[in-house]
Protein backbone atom coordinates (compact mmCIF):
# COMPACT_ATOMS: atom_id res chain seq x y z
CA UNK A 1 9.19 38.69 10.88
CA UNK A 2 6.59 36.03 11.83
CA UNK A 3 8.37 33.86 14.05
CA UNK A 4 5.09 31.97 14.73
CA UNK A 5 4.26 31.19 10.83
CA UNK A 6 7.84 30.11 10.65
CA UNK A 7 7.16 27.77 13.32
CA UNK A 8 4.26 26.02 12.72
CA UNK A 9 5.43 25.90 9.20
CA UNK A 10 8.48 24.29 9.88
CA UNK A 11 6.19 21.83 12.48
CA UNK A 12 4.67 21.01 9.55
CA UNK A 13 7.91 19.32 7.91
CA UNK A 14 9.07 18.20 10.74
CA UNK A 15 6.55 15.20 10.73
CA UNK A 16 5.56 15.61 7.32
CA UNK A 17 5.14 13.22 4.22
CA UNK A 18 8.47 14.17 3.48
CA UNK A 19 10.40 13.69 6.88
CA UNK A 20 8.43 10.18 6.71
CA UNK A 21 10.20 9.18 3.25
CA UNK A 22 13.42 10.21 4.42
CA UNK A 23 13.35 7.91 8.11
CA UNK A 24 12.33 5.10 5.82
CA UNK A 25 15.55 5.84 3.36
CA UNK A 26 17.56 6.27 6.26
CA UNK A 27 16.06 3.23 8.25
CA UNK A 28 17.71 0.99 5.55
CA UNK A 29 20.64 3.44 5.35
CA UNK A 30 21.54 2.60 9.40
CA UNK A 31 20.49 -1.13 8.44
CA UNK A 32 23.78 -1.07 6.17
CA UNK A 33 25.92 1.55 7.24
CA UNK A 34 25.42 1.59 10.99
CA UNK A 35 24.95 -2.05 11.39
CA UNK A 36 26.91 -3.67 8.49
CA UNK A 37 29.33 -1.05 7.86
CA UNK A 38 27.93 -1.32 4.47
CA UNK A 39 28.92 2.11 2.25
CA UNK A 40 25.72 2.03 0.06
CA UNK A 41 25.83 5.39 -1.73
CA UNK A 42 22.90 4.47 -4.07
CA UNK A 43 20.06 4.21 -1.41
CA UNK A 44 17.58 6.66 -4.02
CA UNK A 45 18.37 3.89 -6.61
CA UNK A 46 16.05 0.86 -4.47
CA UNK A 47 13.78 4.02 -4.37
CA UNK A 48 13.29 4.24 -7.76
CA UNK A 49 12.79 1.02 -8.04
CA UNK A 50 10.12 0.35 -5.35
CA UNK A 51 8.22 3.97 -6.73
CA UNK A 52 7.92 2.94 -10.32
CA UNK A 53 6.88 -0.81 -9.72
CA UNK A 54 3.69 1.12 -8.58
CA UNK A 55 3.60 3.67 -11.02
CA UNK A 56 4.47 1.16 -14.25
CA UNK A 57 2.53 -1.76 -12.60
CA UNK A 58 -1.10 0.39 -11.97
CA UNK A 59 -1.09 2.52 -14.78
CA UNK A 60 0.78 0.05 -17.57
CA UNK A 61 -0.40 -2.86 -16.55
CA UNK A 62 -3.61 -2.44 -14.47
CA UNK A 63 -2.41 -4.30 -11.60
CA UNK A 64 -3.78 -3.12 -8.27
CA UNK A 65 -2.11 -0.77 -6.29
CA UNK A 66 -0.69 -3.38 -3.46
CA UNK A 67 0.63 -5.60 -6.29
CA UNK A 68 2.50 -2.68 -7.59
CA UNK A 69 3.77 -2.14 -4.22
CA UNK A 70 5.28 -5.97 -4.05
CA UNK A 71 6.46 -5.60 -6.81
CA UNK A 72 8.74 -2.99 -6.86
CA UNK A 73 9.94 -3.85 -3.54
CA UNK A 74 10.96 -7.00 -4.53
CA UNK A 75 12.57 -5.32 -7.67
CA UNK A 76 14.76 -3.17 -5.08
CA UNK A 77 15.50 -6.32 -3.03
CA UNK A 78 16.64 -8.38 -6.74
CA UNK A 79 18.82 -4.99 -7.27
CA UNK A 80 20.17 -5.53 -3.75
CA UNK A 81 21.28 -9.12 -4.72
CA UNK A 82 23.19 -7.84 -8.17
CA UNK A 83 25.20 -5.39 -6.98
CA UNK A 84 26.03 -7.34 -4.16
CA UNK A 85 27.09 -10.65 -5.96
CA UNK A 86 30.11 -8.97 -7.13
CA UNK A 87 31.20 -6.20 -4.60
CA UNK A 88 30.63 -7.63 -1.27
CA UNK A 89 33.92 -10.19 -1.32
CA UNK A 90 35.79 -6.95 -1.91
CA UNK A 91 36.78 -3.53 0.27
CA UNK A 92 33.70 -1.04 0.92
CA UNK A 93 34.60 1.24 -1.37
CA UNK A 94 33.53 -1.12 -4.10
CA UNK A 95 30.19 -1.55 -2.92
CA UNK A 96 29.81 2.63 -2.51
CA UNK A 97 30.86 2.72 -6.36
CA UNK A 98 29.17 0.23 -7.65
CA UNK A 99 25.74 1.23 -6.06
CA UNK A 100 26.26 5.28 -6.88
CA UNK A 101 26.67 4.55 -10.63
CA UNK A 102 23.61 1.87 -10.69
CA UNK A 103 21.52 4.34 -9.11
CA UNK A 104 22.39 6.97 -11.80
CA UNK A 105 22.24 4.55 -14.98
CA UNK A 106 18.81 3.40 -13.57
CA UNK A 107 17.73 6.86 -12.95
CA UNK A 108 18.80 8.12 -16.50
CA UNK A 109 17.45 4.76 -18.26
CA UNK A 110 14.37 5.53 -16.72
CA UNK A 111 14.35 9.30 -18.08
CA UNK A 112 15.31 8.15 -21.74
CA UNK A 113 13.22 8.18 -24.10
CA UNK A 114 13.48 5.19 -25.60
CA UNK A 115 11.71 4.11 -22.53
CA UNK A 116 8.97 6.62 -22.42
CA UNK A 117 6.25 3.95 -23.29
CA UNK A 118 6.79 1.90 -20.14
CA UNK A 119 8.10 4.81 -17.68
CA UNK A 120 6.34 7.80 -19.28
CA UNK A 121 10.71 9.59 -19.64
CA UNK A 122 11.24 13.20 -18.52
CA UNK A 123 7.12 13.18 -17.65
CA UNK A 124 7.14 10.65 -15.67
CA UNK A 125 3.55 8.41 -14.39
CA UNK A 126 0.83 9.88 -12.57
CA UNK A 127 -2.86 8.92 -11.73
CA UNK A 128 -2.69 6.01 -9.82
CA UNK A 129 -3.47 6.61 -6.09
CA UNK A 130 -7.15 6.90 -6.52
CA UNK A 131 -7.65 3.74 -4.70
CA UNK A 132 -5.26 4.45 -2.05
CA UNK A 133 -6.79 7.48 -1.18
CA UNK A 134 -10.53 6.54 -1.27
CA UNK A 135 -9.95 4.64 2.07
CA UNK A 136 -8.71 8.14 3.73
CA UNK A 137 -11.54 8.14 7.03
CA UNK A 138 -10.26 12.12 6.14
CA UNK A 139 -11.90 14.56 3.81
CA UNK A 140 -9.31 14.64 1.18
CA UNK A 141 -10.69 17.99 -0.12
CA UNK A 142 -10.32 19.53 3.71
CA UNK A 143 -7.58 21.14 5.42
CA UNK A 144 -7.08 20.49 9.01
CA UNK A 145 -5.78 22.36 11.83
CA UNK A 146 -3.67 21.25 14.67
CA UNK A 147 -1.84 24.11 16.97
CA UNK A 148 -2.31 26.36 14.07
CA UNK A 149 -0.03 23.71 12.18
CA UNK A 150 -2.34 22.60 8.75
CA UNK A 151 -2.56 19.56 6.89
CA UNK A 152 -4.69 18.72 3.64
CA UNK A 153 -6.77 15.46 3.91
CA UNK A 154 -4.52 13.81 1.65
CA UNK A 155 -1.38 14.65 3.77
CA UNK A 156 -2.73 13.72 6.92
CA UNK A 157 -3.99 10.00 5.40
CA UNK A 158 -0.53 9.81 4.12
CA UNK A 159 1.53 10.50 7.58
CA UNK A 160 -1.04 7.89 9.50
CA UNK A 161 -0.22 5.31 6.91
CA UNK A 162 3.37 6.29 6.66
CA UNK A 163 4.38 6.56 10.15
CA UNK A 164 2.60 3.26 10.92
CA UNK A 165 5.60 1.90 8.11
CA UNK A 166 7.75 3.73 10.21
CA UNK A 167 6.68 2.52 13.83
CA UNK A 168 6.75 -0.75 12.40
CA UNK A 169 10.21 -1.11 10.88
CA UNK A 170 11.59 0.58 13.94
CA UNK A 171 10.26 -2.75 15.62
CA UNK A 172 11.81 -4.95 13.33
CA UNK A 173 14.64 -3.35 13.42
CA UNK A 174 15.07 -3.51 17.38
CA UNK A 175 14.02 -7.11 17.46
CA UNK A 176 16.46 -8.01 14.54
CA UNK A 177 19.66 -6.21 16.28
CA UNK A 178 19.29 -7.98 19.36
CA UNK A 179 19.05 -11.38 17.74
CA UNK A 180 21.56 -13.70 17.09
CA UNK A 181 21.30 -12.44 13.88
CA UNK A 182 22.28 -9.01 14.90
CA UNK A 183 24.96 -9.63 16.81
CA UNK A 184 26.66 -11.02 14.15
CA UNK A 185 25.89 -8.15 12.13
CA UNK A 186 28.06 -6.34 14.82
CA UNK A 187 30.89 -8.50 14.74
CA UNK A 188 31.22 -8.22 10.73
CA UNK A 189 30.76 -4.27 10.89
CA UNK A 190 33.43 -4.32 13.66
CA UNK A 191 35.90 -7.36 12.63
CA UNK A 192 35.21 -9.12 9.35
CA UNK A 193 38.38 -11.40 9.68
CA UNK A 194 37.23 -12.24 13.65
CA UNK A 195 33.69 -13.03 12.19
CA UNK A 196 35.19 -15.37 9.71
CA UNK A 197 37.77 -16.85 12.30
CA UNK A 198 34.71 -18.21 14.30
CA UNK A 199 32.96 -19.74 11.50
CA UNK A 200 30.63 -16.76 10.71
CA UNK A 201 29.69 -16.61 6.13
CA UNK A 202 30.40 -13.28 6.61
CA UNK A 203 29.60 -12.54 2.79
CA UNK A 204 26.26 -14.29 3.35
CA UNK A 205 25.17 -11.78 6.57
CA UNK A 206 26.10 -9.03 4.16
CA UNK A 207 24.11 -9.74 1.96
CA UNK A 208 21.38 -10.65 4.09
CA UNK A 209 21.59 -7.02 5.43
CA UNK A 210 21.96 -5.10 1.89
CA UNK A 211 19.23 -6.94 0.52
CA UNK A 212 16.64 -6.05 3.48
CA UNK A 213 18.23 -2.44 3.77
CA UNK A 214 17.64 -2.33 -0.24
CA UNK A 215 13.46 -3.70 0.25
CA UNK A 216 13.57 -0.74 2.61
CA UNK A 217 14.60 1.45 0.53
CA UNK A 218 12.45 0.20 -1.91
CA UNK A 219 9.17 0.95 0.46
CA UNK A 220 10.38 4.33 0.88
CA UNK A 221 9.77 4.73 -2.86
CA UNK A 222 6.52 3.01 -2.68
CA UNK A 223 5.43 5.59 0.04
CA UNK A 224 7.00 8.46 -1.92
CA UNK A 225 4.79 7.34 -4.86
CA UNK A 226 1.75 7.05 -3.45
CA UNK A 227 1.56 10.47 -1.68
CA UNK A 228 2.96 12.41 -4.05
CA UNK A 229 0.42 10.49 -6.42
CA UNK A 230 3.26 11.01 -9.37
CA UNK A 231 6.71 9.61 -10.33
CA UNK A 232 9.10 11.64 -12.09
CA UNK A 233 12.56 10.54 -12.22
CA UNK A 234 14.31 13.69 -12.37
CA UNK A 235 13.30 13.43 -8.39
CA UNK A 236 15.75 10.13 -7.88
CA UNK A 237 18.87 12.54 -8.10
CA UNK A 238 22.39 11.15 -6.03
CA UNK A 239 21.78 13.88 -3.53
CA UNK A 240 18.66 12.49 -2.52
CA UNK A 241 21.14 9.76 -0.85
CA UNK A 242 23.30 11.95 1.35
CA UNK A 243 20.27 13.72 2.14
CA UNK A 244 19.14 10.32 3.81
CA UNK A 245 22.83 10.11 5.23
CA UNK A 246 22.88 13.55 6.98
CA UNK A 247 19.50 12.41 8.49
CA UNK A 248 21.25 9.49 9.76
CA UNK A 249 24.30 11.73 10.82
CA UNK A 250 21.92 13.84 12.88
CA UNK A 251 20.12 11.44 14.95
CA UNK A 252 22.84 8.88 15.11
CA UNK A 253 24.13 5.37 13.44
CA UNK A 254 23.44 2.30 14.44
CA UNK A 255 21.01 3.25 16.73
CA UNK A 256 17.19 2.16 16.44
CA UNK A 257 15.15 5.58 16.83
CA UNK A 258 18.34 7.68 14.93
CA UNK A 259 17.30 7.43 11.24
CA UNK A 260 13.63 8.66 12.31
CA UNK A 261 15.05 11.44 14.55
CA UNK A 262 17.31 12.72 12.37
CA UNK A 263 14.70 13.01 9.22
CA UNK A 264 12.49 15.07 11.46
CA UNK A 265 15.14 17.72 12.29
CA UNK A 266 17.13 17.45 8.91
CA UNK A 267 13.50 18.94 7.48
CA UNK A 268 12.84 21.20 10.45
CA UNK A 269 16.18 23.27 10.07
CA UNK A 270 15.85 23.22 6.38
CA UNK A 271 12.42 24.51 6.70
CA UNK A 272 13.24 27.10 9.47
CA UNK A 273 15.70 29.12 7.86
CA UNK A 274 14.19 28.97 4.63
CA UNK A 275 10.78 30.49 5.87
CA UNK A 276 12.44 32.88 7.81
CA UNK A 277 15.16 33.97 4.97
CA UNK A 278 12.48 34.65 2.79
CA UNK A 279 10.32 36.67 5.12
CA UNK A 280 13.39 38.43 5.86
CA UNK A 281 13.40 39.06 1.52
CA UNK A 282 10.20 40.40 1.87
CA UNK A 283 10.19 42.63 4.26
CA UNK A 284 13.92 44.27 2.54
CA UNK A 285 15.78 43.55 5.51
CA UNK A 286 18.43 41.37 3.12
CA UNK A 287 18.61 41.08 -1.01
CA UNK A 288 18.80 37.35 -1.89
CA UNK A 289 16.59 36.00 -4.78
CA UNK A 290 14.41 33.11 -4.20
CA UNK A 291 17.24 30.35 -5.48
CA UNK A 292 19.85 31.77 -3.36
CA UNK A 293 17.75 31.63 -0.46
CA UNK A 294 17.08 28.05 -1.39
CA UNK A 295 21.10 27.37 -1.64
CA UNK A 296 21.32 29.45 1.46
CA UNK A 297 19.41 27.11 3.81
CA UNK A 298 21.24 24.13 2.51
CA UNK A 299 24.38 25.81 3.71
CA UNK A 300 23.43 26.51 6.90
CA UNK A 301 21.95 22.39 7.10
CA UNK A 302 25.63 21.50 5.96
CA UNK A 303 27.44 23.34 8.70
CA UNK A 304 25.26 21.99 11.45
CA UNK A 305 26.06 18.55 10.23
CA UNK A 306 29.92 19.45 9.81
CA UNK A 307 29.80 20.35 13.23
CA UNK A 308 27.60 17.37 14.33
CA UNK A 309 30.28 15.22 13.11
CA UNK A 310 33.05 17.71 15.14
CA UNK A 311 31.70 17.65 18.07
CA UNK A 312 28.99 14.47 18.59
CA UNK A 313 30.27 12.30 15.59
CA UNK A 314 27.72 9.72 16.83
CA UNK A 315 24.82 12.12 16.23
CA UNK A 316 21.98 12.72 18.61
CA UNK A 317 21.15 9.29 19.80
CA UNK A 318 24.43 7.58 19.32
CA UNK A 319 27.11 5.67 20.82
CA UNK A 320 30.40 6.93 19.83
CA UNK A 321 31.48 2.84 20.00
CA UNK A 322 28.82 1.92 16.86
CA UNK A 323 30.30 4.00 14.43
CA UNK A 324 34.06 2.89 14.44
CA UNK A 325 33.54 0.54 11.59
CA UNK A 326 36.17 -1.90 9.75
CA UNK A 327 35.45 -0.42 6.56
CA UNK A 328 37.77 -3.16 4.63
């Protein structure tokens, strides 16, 4: 086997487009979850949201690509506010339900095809990221080489951009958790009744916090969007969520770098044993078809997390403190 192509395959996805879309789900996953205590199980739903305000906007409406972009994060921040109206007086659980449903009605209202003139159904929108990419300084047409690791033009415009997003939220994030702001934050996710007690509206920080988590969301979509330069929304599936959460898992709640860390290695050991599994195929040293290699590595990603949360629930970068959470 070709432990090298593995590896600078796998390089390739660990700070790839899609490693990038998953720290910016899971930013505003640890925004809820590890600061809140927020159980938001319908992160993919803001997604959806935030991707097809471009899509619908640009190629509907002929609205420019940034407007598209403010507008369907503002549509993930207004979903934020509706689910949260009624669940956040009441125990987490009713939050988790609440946004796991909405993010499948939305995603299967969006596929109908009574809908299909404004959100294109099962086919989805494509054909809208000219502009986008026309400011690439890159050869979108060229592939580029670093360490044997390759990129296409397109790509590599995409991960500057991207990880910029990412660098950048990471900042807010820091500032935000260490401001007054944050601390109460803290004391909700650890006490809700002690917030109250000292004269904290802990309904209003909570929604504060699932709204901004939600516009998050929401950009992570907008990214997705633009890169992929299509919108289908077969692609806004539940899992996508918990994919998001084992990435937080991995590199650890409530914790500023953790979301970012943990989508670069959730995609590098996906992409490892999946590259070596089927060169393994190949060369008849096992018999597994192409899908059960592809349920295979998914497997092996779920028992490293199992035992992440065994032996280091706090993941990577975490402090075993942030995650005991008054989930009432």
């Amino acid at each position: 086997m070709d432990l090298i192509s593995a590896l600078q395959t796998s390089l390739a996805q660990l700070v790839g487009p899609s490693a990038i879309f998953y720290a910016l789900l899971a930013i505003g996953l640890n925004l809820h979850f590890g600061y809140t205590g927020l159980l938001n199980f319908g992160q993919i739903g803001f997604a959806l949201l935030g991707g097809y305000g471009v899509g619908i906007m640009t190629v509907k409406y002929d609205l420019p690509l940034w407007a598209g972009a403010i507008i369907g994060i503002l549509a993930a921040g207004l979903l934020a506010v509706v689910l949260g109206l009624p669940t956040l007086r009441l125990r987490a659980d009713y939050l988790a339900i609440v946004t796991i449903a909405a993010s499948e009605i939305l995603r299967l209202i969006f596929r109908s095809t009574s809908t299909d003139s404004v959100t294109g159904s099962t086919n989805g929108l494509f054909g809208y990221a000219d502009g986008f990419f026309s400011l690439s300084p890159f050869d979108n047409r060229k592939q580029y080489s670093f360490l044997g690791v390759k990129f296409q033009g397109t790509d590599l415009w995409s991960m500057v951009i991207g990880w910029s997003l990412v660098a950048l939220l990471c900042l807010m994030v820091f500032l935000l958790v260490r401001s007054p702001w944050g601390r109460v934050l803290k004391a909700v996710r650890e006490d809700e009744d002690a917030a109250r007690s000292v004269g904290k509206n802990a309904y209003f920080y909570k929604m504060q916090a699932l709204v901004i988590g939600g516009c998050i969301g929401g950009l992570a979509g907008v990214f997705n969007a633009v890169q992929t330069q299509s919108i289908n929304p077969d692609f806004f599936s539940t899992a996508q969520t918990f994919f998001a959460y084992g990435a937080l898992i991995l590199g650890g709640a409530a914790t500023v770098f953790g979301p970012v860390l943990g989508a670069m290695l959730f995609w590098f050991l996906l992409s490892i044993p999946d590259v070596l599994l089927r060169q393994a195929s190949e060369a008849g040293y096992i018999d597994l078809t192409q899908q059960q290699i592809g349920a295979v590595r998914y497997v092996l990603l779920g028992l490293a997390i199992a035992l992440m949360m065994v032996f280091r629930p706090q993941g990577i970068l975490g402090n075993k403190r942030e995650v005991q959470l008054d989930a009432k």
